[in-house]
PDB file of N, CA and C in Angstrom:
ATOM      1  N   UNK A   1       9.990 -15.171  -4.877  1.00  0.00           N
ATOM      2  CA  UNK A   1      10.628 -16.433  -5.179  1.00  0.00           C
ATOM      3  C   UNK A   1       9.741 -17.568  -4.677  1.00  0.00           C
ATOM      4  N   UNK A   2       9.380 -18.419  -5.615  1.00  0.00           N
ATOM      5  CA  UNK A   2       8.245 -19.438  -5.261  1.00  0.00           C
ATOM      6  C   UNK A   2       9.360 -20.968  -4.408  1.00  0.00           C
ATOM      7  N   UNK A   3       8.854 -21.719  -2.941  1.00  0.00           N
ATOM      8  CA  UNK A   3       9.509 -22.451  -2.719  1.00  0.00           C
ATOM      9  C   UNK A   3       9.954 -23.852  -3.638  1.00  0.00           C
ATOM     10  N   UNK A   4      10.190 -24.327  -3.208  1.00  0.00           N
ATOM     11  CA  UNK A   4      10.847 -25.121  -4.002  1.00  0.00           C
ATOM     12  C   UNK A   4      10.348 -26.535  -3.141  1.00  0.00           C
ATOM     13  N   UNK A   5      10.422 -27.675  -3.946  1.00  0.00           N
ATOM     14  CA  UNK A   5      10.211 -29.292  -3.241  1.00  0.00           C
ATOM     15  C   UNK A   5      11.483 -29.873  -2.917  1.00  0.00           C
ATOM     16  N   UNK A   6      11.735 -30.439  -1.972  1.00  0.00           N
ATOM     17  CA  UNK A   6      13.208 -30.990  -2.127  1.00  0.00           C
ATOM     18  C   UNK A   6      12.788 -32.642  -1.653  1.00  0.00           C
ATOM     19  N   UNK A   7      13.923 -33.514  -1.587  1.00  0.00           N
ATOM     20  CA  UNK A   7      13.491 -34.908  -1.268  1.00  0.00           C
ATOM     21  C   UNK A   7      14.891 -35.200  -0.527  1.00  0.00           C
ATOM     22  N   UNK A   8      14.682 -35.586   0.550  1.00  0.00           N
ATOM     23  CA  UNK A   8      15.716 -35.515   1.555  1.00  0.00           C
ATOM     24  C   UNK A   8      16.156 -37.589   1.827  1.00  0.00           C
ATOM     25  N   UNK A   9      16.668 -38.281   1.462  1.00  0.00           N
ATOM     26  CA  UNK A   9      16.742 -39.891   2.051  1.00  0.00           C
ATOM     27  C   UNK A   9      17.625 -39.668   3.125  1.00  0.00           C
ATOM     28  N   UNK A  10      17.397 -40.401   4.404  1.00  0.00           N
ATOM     29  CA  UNK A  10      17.909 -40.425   5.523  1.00  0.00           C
ATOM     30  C   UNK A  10      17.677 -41.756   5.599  1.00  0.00           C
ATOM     31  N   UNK A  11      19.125 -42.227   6.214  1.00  0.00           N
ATOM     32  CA  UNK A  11      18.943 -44.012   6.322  1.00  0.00           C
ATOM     33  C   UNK A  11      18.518 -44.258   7.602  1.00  0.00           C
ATOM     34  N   UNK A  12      17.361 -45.507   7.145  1.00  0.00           N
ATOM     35  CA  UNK A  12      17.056 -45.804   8.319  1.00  0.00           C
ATOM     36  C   UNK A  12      15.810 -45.803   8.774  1.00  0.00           C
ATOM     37  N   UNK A  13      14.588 -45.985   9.269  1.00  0.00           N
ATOM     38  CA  UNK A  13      13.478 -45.710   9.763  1.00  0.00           C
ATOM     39  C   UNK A  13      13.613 -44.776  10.961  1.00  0.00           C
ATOM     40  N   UNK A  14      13.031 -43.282  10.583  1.00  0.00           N
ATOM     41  CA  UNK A  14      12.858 -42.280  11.566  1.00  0.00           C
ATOM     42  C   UNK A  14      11.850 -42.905  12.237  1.00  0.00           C
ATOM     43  N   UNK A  15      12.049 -42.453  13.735  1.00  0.00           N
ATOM     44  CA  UNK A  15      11.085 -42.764  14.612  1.00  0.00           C
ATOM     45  C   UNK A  15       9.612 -41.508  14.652  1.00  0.00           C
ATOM     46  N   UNK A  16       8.678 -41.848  14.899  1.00  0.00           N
ATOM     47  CA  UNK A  16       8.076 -41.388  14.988  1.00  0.00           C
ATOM     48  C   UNK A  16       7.754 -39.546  15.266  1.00  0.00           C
ATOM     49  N   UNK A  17       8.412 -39.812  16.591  1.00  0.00           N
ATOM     50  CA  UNK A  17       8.499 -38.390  17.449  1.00  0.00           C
ATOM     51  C   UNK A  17       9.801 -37.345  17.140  1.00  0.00           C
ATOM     52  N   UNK A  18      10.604 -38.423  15.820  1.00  0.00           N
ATOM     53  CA  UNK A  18      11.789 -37.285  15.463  1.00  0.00           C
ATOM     54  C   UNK A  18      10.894 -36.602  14.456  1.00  0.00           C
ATOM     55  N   UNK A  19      10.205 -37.570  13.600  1.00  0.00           N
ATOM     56  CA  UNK A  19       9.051 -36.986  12.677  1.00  0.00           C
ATOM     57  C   UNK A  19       8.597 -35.804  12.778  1.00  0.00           C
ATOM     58  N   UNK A  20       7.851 -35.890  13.748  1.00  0.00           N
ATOM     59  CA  UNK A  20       6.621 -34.579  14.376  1.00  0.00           C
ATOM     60  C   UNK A  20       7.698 -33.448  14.787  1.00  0.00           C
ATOM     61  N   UNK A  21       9.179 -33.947  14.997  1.00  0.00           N
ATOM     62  CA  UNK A  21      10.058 -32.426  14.498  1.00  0.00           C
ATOM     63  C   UNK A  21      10.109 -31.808  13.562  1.00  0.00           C
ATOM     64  N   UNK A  22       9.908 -32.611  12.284  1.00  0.00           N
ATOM     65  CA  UNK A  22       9.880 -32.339  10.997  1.00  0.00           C
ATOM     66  C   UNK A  22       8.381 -32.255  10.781  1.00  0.00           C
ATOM     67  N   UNK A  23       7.474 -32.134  11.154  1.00  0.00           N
ATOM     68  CA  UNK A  23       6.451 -32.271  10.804  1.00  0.00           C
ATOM     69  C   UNK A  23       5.760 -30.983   9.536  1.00  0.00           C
ATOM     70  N   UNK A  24       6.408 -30.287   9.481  1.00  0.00           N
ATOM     71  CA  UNK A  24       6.447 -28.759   8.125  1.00  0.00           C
ATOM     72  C   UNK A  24       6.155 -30.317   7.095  1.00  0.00           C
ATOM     73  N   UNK A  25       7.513 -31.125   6.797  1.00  0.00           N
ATOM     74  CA  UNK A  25       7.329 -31.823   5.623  1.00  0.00           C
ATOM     75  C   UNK A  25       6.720 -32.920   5.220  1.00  0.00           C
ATOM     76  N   UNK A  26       6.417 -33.253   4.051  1.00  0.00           N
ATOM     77  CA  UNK A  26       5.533 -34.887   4.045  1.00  0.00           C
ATOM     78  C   UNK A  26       5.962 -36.180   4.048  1.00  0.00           C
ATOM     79  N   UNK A  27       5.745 -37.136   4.551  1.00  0.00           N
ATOM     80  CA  UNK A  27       7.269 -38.139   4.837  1.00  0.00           C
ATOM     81  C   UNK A  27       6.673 -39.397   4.278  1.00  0.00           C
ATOM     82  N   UNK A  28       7.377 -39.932   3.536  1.00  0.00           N
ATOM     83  CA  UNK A  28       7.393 -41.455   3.164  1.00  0.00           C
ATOM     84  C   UNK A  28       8.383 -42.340   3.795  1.00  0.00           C
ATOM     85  N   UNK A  29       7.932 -43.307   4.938  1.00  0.00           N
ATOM     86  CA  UNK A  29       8.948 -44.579   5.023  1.00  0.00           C
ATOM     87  C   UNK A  29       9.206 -45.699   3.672  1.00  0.00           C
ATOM     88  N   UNK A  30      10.389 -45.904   3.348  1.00  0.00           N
ATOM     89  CA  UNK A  30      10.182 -46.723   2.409  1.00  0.00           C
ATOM     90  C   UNK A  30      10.904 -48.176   3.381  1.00  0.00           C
ATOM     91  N   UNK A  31      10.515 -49.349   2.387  1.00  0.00           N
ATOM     92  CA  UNK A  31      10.896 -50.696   2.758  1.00  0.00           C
ATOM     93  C   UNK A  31      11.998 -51.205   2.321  1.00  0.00           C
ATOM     94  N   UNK A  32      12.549 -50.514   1.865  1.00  0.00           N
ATOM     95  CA  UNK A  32      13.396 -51.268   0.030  1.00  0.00           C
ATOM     96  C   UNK A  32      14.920 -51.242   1.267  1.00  0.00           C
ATOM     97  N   UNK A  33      15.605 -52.564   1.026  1.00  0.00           N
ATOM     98  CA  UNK A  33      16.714 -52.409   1.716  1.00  0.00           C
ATOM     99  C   UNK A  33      18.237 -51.552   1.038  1.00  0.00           C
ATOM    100  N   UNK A  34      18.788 -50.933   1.564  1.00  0.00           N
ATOM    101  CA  UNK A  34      18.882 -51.051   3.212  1.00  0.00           C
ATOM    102  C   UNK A  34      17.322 -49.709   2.993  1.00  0.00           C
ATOM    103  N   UNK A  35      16.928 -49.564   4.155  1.00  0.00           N
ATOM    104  CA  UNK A  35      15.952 -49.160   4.318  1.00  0.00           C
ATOM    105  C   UNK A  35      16.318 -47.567   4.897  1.00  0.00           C
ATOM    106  N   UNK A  36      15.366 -46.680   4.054  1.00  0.00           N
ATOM    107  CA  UNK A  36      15.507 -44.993   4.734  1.00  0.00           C
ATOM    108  C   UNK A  36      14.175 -44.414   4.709  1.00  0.00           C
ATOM    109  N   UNK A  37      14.154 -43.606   5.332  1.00  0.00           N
ATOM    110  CA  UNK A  37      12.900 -42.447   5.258  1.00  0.00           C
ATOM    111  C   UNK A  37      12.900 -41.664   4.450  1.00  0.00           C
ATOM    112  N   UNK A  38      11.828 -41.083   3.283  1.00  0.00           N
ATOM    113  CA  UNK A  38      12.167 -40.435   2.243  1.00  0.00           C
ATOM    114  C   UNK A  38      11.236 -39.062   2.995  1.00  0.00           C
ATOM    115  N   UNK A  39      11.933 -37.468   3.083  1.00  0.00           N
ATOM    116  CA  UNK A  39      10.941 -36.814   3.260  1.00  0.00           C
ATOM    117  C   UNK A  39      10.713 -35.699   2.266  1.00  0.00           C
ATOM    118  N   UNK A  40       9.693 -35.593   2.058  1.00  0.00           N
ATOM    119  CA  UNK A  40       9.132 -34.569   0.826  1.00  0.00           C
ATOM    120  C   UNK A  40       8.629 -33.249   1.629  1.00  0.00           C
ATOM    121  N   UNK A  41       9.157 -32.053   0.696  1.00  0.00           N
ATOM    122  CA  UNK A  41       8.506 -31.001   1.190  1.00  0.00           C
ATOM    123  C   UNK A  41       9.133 -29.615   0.705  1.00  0.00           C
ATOM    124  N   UNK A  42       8.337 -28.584   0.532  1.00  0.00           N
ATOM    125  CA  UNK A  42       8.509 -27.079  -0.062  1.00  0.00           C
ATOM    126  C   UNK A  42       9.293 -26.627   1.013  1.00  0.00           C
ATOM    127  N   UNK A  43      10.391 -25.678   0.631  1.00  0.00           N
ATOM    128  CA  UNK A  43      11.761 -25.529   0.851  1.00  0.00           C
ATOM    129  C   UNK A  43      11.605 -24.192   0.316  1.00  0.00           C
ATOM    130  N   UNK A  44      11.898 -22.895   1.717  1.00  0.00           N
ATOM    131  CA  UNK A  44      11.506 -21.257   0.307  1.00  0.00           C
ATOM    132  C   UNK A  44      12.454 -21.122   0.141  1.00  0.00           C
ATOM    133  N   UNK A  45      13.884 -21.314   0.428  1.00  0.00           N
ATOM    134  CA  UNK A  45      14.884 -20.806   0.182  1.00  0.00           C
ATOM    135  C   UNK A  45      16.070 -21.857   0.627  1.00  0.00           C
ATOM    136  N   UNK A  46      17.422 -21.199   0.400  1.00  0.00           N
ATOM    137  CA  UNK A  46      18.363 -22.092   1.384  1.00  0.00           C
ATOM    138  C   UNK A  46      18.709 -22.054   2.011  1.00  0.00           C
ATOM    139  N   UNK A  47      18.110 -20.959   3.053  1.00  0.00           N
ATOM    140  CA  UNK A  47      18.505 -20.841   4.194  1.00  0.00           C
ATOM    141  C   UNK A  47      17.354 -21.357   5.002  1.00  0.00           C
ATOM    142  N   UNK A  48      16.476 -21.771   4.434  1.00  0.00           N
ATOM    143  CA  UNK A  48      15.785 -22.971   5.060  1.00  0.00           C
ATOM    144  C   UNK A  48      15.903 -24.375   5.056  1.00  0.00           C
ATOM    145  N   UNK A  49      16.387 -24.769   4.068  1.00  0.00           N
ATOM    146  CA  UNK A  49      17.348 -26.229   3.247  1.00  0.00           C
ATOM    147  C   UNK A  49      18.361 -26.649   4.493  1.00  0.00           C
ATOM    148  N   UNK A  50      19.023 -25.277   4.967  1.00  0.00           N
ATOM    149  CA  UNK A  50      20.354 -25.395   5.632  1.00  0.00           C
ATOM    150  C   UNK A  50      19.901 -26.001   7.087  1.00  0.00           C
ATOM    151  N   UNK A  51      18.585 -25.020   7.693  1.00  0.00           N
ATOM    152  CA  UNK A  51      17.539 -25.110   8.878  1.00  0.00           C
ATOM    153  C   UNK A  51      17.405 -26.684   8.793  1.00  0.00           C
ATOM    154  N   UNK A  52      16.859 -26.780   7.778  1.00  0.00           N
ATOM    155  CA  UNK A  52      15.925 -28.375   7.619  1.00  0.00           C
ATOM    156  C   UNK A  52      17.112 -29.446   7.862  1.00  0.00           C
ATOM    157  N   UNK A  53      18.220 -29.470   7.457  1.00  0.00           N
ATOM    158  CA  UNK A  53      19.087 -29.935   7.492  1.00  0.00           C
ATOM    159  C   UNK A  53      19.955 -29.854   8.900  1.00  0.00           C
ATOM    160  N   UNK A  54      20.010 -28.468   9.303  1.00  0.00           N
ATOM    161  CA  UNK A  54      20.473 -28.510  10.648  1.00  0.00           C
ATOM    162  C   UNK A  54      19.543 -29.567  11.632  1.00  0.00           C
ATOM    163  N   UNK A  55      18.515 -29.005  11.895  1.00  0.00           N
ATOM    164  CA  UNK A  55      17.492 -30.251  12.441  1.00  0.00           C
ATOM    165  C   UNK A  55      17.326 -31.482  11.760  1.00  0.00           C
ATOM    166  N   UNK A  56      17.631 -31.820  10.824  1.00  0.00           N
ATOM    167  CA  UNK A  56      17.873 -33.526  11.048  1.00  0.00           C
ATOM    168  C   UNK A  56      19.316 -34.161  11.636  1.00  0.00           C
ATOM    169  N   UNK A  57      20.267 -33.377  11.502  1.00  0.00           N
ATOM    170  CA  UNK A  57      21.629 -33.301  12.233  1.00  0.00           C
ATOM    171  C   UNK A  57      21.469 -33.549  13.497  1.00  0.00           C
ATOM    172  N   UNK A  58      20.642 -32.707  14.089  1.00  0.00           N
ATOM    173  CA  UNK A  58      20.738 -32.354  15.702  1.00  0.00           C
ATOM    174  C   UNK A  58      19.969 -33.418  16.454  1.00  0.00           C
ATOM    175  N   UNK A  59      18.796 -34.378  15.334  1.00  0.00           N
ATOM    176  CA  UNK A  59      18.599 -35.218  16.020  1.00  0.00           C
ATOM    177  C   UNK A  59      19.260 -36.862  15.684  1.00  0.00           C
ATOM    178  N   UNK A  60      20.191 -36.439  15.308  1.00  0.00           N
ATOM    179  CA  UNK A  60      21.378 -37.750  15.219  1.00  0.00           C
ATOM    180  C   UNK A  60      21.167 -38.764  14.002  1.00  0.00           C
ATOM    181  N   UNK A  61      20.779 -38.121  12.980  1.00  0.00           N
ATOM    182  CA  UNK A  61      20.005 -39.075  12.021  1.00  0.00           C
ATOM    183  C   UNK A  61      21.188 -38.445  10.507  1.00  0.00           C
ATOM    184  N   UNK A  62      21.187 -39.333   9.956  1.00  0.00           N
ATOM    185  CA  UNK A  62      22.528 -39.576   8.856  1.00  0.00           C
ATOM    186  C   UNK A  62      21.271 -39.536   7.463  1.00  0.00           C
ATOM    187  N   UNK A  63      21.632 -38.207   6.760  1.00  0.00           N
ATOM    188  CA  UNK A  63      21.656 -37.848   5.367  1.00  0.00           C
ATOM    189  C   UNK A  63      22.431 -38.550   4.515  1.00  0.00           C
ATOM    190  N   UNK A  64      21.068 -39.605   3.729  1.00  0.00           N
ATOM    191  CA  UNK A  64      22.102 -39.912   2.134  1.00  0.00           C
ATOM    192  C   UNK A  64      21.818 -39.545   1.165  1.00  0.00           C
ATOM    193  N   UNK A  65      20.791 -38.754   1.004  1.00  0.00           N
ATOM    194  CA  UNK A  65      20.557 -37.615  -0.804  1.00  0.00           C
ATOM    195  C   UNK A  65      19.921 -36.949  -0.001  1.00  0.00           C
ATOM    196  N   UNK A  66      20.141 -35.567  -0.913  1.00  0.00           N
ATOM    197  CA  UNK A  66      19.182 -34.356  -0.823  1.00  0.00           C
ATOM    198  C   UNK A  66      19.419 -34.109  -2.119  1.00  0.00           C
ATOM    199  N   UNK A  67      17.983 -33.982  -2.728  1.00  0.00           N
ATOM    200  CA  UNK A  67      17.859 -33.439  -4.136  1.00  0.00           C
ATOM    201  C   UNK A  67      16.570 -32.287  -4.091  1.00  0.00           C
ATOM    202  N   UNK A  68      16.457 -31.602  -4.841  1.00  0.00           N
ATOM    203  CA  UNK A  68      15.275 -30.608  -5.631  1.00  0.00           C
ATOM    204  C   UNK A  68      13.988 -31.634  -6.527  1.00  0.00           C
ATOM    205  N   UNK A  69      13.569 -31.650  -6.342  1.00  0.00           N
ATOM    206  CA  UNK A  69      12.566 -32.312  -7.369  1.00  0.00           C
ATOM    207  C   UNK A  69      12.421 -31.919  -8.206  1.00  0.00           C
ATOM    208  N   UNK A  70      12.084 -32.618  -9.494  1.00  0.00           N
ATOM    209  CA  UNK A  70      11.950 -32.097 -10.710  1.00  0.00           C
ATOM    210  C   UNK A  70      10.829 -31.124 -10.616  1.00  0.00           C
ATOM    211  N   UNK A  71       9.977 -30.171 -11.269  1.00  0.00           N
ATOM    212  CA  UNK A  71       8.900 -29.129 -10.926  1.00  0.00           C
ATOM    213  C   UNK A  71       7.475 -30.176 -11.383  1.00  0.00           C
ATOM    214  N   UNK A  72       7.417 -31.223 -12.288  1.00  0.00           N
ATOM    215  CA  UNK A  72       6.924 -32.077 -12.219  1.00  0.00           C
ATOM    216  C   UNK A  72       6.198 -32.692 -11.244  1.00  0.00           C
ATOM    217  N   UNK A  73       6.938 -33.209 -10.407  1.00  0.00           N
ATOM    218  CA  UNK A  73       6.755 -34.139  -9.263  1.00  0.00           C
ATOM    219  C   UNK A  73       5.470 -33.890  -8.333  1.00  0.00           C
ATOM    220  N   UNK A  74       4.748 -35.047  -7.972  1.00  0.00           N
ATOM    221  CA  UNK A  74       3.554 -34.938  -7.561  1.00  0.00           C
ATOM    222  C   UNK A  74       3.550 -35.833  -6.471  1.00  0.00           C
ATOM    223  N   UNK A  75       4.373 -36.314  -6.292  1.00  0.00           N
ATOM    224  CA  UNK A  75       4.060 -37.016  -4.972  1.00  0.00           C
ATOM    225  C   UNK A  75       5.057 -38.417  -5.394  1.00  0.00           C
ATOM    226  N   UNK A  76       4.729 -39.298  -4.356  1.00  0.00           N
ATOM    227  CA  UNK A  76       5.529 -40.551  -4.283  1.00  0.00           C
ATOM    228  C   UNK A  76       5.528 -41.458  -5.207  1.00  0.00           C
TER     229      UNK A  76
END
């Protein structure tokens, strides 16, 4: 089973050092108000989705989309 890309928006500007928790994925800050962190990244399954998700939970940070990327998608 080949992983998958997912695109995670979390509101808000992640700080730096919550980052380098996540550091597996590729992260875009965006500017656009209200303002969130967009993070990109291959996902093998969903019980890694669930992982990835548990750890942005645990470091107190609020999920507003999680999507799959189209198979398309190349970046930002």
């Amino acid at each position: 089973m080949l992983a998958k890309t997912y695109v995670v928006h979390i509101r808000g500007e992640v700080a730096r050092d919550a980052l380098e928790d996540l550091d597996d994925l590729d992260y875009i800050t965006t500017t656009v108000v209200p303002t969130e962190t967009v993070l990109r990244g291959e996902v093998p399954d969903q019980a890694a989705l669930l992982g990835l998700l548990n750890r942005i939970h645990s470091l107190g940070l609020e999920v507003v989309e999680v999507r799959r990327a189209p198979e398309e998608f190349v970046g930002p």
